[in-house]
Protein backbone atom coordinates (compact mmCIF):
# COMPACT_ATOMS: atom_id res chain seq x y z
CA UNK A 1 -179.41 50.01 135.16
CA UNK A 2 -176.64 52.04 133.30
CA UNK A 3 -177.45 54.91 135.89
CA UNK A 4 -177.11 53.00 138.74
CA UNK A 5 -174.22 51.59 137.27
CA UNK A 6 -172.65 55.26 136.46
CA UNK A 7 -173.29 55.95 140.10
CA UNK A 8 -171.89 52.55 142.02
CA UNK A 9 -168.91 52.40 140.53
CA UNK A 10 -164.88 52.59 141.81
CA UNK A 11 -165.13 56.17 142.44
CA UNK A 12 -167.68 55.89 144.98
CA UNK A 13 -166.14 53.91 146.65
CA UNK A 14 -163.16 55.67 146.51
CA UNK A 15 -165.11 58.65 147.54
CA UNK A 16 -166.59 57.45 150.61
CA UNK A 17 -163.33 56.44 152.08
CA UNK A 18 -162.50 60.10 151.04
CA UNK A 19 -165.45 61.42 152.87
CA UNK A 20 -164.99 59.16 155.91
CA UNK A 21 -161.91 59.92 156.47
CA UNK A 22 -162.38 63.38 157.35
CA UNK A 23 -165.51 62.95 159.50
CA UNK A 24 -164.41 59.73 161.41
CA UNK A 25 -161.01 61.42 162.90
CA UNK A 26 -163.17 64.38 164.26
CA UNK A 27 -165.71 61.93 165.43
CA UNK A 28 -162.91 59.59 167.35
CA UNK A 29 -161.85 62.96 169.13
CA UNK A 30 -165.13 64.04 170.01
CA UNK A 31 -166.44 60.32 171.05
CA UNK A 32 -163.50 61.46 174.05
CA UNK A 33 -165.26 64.67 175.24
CA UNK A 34 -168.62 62.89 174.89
CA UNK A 35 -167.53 60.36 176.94
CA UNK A 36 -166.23 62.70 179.58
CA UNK A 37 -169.66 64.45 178.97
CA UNK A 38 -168.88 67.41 177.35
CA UNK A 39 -170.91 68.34 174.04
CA UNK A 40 -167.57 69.68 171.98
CA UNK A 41 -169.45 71.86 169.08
CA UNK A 42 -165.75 72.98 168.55
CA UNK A 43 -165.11 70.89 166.35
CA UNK A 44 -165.72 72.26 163.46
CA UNK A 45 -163.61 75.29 164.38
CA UNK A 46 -160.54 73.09 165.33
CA UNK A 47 -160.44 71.06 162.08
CA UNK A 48 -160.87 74.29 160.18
CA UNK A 49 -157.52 76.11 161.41
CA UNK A 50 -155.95 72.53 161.44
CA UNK A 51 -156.77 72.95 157.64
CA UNK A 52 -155.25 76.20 157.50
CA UNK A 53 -152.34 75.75 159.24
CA UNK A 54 -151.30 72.76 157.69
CA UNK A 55 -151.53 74.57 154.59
CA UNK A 56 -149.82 77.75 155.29
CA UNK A 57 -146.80 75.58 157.06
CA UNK A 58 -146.71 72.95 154.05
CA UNK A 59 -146.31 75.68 151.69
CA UNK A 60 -143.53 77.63 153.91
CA UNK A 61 -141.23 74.42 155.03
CA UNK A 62 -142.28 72.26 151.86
CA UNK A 63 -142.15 69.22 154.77
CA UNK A 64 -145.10 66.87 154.95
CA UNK A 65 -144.26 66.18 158.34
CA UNK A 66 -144.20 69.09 159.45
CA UNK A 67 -147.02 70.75 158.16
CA UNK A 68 -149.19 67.74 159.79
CA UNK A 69 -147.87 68.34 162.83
CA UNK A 70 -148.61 72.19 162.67
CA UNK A 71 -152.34 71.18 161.80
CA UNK A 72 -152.29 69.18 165.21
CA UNK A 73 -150.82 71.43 167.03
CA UNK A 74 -153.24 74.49 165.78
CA UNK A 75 -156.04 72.03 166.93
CA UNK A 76 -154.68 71.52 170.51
CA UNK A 77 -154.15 75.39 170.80
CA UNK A 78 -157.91 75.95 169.86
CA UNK A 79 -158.94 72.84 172.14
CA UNK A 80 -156.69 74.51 174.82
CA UNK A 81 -158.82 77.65 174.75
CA UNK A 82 -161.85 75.99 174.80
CA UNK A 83 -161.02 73.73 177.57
CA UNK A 84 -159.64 76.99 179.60
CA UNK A 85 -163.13 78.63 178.90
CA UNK A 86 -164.94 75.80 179.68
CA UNK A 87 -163.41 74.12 182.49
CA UNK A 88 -161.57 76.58 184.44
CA UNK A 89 -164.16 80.00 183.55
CA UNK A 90 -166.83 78.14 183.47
CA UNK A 91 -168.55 78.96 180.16
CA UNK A 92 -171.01 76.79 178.65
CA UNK A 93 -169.62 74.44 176.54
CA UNK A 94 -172.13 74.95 173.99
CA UNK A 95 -171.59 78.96 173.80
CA UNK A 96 -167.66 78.14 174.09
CA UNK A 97 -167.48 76.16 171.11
CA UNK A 98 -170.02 78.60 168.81
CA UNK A 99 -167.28 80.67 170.02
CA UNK A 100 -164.00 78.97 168.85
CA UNK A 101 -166.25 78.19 165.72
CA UNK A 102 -166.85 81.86 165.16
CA UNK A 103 -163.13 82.45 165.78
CA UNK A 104 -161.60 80.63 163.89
CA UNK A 105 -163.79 81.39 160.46
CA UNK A 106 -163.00 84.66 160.72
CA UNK A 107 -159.48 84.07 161.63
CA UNK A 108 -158.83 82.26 159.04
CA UNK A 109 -160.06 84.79 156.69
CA UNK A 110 -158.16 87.48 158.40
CA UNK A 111 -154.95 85.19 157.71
CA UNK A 112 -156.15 84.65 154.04
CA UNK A 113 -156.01 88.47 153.35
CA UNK A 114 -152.87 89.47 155.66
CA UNK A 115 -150.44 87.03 154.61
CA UNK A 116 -151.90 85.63 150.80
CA UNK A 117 -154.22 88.92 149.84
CA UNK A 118 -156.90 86.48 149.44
CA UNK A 119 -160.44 86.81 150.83
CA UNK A 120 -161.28 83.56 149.75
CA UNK A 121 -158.42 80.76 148.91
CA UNK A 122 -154.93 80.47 149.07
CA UNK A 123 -153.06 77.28 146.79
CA UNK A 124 -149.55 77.05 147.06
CA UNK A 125 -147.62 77.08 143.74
CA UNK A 126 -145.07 73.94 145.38
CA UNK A 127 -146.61 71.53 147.28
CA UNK A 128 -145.51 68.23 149.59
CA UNK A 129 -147.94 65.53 149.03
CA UNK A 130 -149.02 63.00 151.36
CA UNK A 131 -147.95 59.67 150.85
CA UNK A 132 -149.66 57.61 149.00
CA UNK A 133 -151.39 53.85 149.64
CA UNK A 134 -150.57 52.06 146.75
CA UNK A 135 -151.97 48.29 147.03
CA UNK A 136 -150.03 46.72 144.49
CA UNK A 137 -152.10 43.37 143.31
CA UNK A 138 -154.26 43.68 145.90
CA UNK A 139 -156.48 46.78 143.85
CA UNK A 140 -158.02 44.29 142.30
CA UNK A 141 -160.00 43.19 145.68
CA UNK A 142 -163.25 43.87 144.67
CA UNK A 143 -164.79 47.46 146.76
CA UNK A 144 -162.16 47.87 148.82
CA UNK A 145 -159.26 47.77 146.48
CA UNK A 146 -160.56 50.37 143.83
CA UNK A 147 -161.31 52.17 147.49
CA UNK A 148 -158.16 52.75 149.19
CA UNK A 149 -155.79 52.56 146.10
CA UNK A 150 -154.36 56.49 145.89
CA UNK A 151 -155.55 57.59 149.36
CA UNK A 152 -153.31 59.52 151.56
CA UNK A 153 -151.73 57.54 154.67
CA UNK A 154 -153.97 59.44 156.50
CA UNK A 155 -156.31 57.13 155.81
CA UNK A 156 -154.47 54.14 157.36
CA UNK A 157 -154.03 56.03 160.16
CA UNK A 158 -157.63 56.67 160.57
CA UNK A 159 -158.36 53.01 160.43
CA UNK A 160 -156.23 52.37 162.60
CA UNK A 161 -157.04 54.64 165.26
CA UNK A 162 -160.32 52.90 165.84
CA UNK A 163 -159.22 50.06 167.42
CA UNK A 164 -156.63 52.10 169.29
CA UNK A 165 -158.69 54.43 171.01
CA UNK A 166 -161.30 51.58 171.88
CA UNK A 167 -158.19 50.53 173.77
CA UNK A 168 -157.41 53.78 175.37
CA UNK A 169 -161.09 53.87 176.67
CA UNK A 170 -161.73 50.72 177.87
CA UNK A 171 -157.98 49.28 178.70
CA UNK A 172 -156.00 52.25 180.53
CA UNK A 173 -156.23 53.91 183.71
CA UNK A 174 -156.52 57.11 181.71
CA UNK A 175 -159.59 55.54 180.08
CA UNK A 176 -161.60 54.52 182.98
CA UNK A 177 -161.30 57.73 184.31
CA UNK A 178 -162.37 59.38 181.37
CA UNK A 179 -165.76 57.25 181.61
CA UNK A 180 -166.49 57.71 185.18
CA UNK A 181 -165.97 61.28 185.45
CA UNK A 182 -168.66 61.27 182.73
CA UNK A 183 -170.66 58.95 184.47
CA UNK A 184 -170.53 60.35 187.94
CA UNK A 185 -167.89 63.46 188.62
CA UNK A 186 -168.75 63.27 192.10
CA UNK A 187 -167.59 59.74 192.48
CA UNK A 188 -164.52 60.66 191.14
CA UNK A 189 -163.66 63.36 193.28
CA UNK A 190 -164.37 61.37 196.28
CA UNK A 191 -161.67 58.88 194.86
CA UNK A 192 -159.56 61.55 195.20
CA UNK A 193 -158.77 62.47 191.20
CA UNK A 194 -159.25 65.57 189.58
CA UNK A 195 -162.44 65.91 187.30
CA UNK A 196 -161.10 69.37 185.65
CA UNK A 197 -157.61 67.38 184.72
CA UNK A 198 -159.35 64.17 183.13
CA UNK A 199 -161.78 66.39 180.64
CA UNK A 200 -158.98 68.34 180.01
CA UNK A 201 -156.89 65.70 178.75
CA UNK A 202 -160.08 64.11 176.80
CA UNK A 203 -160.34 68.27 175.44
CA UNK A 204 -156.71 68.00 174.06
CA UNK A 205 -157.24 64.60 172.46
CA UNK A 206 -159.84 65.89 170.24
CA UNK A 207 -158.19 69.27 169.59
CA UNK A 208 -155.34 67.03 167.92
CA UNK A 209 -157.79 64.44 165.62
CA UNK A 210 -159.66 67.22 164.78
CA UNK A 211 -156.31 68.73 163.39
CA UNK A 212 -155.31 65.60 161.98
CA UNK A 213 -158.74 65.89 160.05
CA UNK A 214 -157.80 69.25 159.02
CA UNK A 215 -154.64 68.09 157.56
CA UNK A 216 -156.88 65.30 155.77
CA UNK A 217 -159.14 67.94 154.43
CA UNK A 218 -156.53 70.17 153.43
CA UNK A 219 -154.01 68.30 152.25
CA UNK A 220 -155.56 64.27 151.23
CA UNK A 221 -156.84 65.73 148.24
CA UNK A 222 -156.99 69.38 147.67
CA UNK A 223 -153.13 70.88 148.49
CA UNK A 224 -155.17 74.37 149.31
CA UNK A 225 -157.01 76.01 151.91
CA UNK A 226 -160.57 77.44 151.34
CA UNK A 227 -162.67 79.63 153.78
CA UNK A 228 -165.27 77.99 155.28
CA UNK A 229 -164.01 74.40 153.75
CA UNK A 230 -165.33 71.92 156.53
CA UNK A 231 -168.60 72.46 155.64
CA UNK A 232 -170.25 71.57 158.65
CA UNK A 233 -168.42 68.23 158.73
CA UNK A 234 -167.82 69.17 162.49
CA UNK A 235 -171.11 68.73 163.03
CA UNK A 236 -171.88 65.77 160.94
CA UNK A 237 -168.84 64.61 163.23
CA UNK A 238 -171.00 64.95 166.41
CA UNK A 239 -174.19 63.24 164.64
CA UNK A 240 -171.56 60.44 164.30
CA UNK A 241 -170.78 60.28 167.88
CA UNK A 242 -173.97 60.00 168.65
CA UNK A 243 -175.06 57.52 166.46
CA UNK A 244 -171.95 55.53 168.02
CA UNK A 245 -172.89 56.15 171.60
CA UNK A 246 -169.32 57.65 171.39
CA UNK A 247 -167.65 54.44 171.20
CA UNK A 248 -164.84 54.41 169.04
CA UNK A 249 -166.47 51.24 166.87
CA UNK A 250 -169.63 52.84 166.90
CA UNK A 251 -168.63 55.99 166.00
CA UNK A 252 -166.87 54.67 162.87
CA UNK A 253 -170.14 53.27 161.24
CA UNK A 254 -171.99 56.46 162.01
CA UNK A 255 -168.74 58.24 160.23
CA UNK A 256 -169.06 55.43 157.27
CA UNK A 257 -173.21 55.75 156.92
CA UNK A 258 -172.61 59.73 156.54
CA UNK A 259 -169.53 59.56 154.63
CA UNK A 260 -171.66 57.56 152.19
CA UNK A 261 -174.40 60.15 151.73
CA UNK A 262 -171.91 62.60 150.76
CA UNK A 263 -170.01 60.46 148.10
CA UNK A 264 -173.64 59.60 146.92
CA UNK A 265 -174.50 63.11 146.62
CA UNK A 266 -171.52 63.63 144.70
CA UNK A 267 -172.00 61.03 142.38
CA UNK A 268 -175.64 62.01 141.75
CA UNK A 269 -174.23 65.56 141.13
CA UNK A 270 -171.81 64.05 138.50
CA UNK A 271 -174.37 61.37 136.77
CA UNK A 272 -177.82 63.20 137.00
CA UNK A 273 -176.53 66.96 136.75
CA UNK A 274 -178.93 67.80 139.43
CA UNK A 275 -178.20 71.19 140.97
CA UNK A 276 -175.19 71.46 143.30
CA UNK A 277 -177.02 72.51 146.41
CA UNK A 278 -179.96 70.51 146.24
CA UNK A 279 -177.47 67.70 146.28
CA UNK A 280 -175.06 68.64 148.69
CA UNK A 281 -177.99 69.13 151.28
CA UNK A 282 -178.14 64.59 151.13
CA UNK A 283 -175.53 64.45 153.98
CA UNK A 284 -177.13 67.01 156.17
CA UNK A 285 -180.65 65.62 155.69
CA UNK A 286 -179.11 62.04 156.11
CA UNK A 287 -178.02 63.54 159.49
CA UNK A 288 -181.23 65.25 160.76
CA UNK A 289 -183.12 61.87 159.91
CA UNK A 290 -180.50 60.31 161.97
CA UNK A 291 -180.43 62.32 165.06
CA UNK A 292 -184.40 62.37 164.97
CA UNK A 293 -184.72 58.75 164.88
CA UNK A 294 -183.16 57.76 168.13
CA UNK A 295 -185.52 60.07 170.14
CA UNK A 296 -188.65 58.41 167.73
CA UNK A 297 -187.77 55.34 168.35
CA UNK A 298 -186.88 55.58 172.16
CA UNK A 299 -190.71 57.41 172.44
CA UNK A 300 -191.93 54.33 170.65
CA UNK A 301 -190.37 51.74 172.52
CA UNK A 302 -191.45 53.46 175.94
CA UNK A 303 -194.73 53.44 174.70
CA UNK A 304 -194.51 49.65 173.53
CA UNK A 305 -193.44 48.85 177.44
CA UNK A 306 -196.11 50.81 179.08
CA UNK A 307 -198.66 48.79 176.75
CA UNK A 308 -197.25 46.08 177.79
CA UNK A 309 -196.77 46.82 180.88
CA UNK A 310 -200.24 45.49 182.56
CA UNK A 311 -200.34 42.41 179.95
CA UNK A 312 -196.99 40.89 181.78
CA UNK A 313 -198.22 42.28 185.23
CA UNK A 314 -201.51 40.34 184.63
CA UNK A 315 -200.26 37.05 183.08
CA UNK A 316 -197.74 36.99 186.29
């Protein structure tokens, strides 16, 4: 009981808002190009420069502001490439975004070396901070005080981005077109819009959360930049998405159940002293289990229908 009470305690919870965070702003811009139906693998790549430039332009202009708006604007250049490769050259969107993920991990180590002779990190000596939430009497709220108290405002803005883009894609123009050109391209064409234009403008939209969760990365809780930091939480970002059916709602609990796994690996890391990498493989196995399980249980339900298929045919 003293384990278990070691490991569900106020910094979970504090850590899975942490964890969250990161993966449900990638997630809300890739639940765009998913529902334009285009697999964005670049996501990883985008919210790793956003992490690096944010850094590099915090530490040069010592202005929060800007430095978050140099992380989304690193993420729209990289989404502007890959929508240029994909869209107008035709590349595979698959190979195009292994591509902007190769580029921009070795970009961003080529950056490291050129401008901070580092192979491997660069921390600022100054650094602006986010601003804080700071809940006043309301930390006390049981969970969810203890949970947001200290976070950046990035976090508020995550939160609140949910219901917003659940807005965009079900009460604008620009949403409904975003749907039906995933649904059926030809349909819109004959309606007389422009296919390449709508997944463009669902391509930018997650170049810019996915720099926004760069800046999170970077600069919610570590003020530094370190190669290869997303981790793969690009990718977790897409098992998220999918777990969602790319809904904006739907995507956030897929973001919450993963961001969970990782804050319980890193507790168990803290209270057990297991070894790091045994540990840090929970949210990656949390999201193999994940994706395998739809496909399982879509098999099994087919197979439940076609049993009883002849049962309903005969009683009718």
């Amino acid at each position: 009981m003293n384990t278990l009470g070691q490991i569900f305690n106020n910094s979970l919870w504090s850590f899975v808002v942490l964890d969250t965070t990161t993966i449900l702003l990638a997630a809300l811009g890739g639940a765009f190009t998913q529902q334009a139906n285009i697999l964005n693998v670049a996501l990883d790549g985008m919210m790793l420069i956003g992490a690096f430039a944010g850094i590099a332009v915090g530490a040069a202009t010592h202005s929060i502001a800007i430095a978050v708006l140099a992380s989304i604007g690193a993420g729209l250049v990289l989404s502007l490439l890959f929508g240029w490769a994909s869209l107008w050259l035709g590349a595979d969107f698959i190979v195009a975004g292994i591509g902007i993920g190769l580029l921009t991990s070795g970009l961003s180590v080529f950056l490291l070396e050129r401008l901070y002779h580092s192979e491997g990190s660069y921390t600022p000596t100054t650094f602006p901070n986010l601003p804080a939430i700071h809940l006043g009497p309301l930390v006390h709220i049981p969970v969810i005080g203890p949970a947001l108290e200290g976070q950046s405002i990035l976090v508020v803005v995550a939160i609140l981005l949910v219901p917003f883009c659940h807005w965009v894609l079900y009460h604008t123009r620009f949403g409904t077109h975003v749907r039906a050109v995933g649904e059926d391209e030809a349909a819109v064409v004959a309606a007389g819009l422009r296919p390449r234009r709508i997944k463009m403008g669902a391509v930018l939209i997650s170049g810019a959360l996915c720099g926004l969760a760069g800046a999170e990365l970077a600069m919610g809780t570590l003020d530094q930049f370190v190669s290869g930091m997303t981790a793969g939480r690009g990718f977790i970002a897409l098992a998220a998405i999918f777990v969602g059916r790319a809904t904006p709602v739907g995507t956030f609990v897929g973001a919450l159940v993963f961001g969970f796994a990782s804050a319980i690996a890193n507790q168990l890391q803290q209270v057990l002293n297991l070894p790091s990498n045994l540990l840090f493989m929970v949210p990656y196995i949390a999201t193999v289990v994940v994706l395998l399980s739809r496909p399982v249980l879509a098999a099994y339900r087919l197979k439940r229908k076609a049993r009883q298929g002849p049962e309903v045919y005969a009683g009718a």
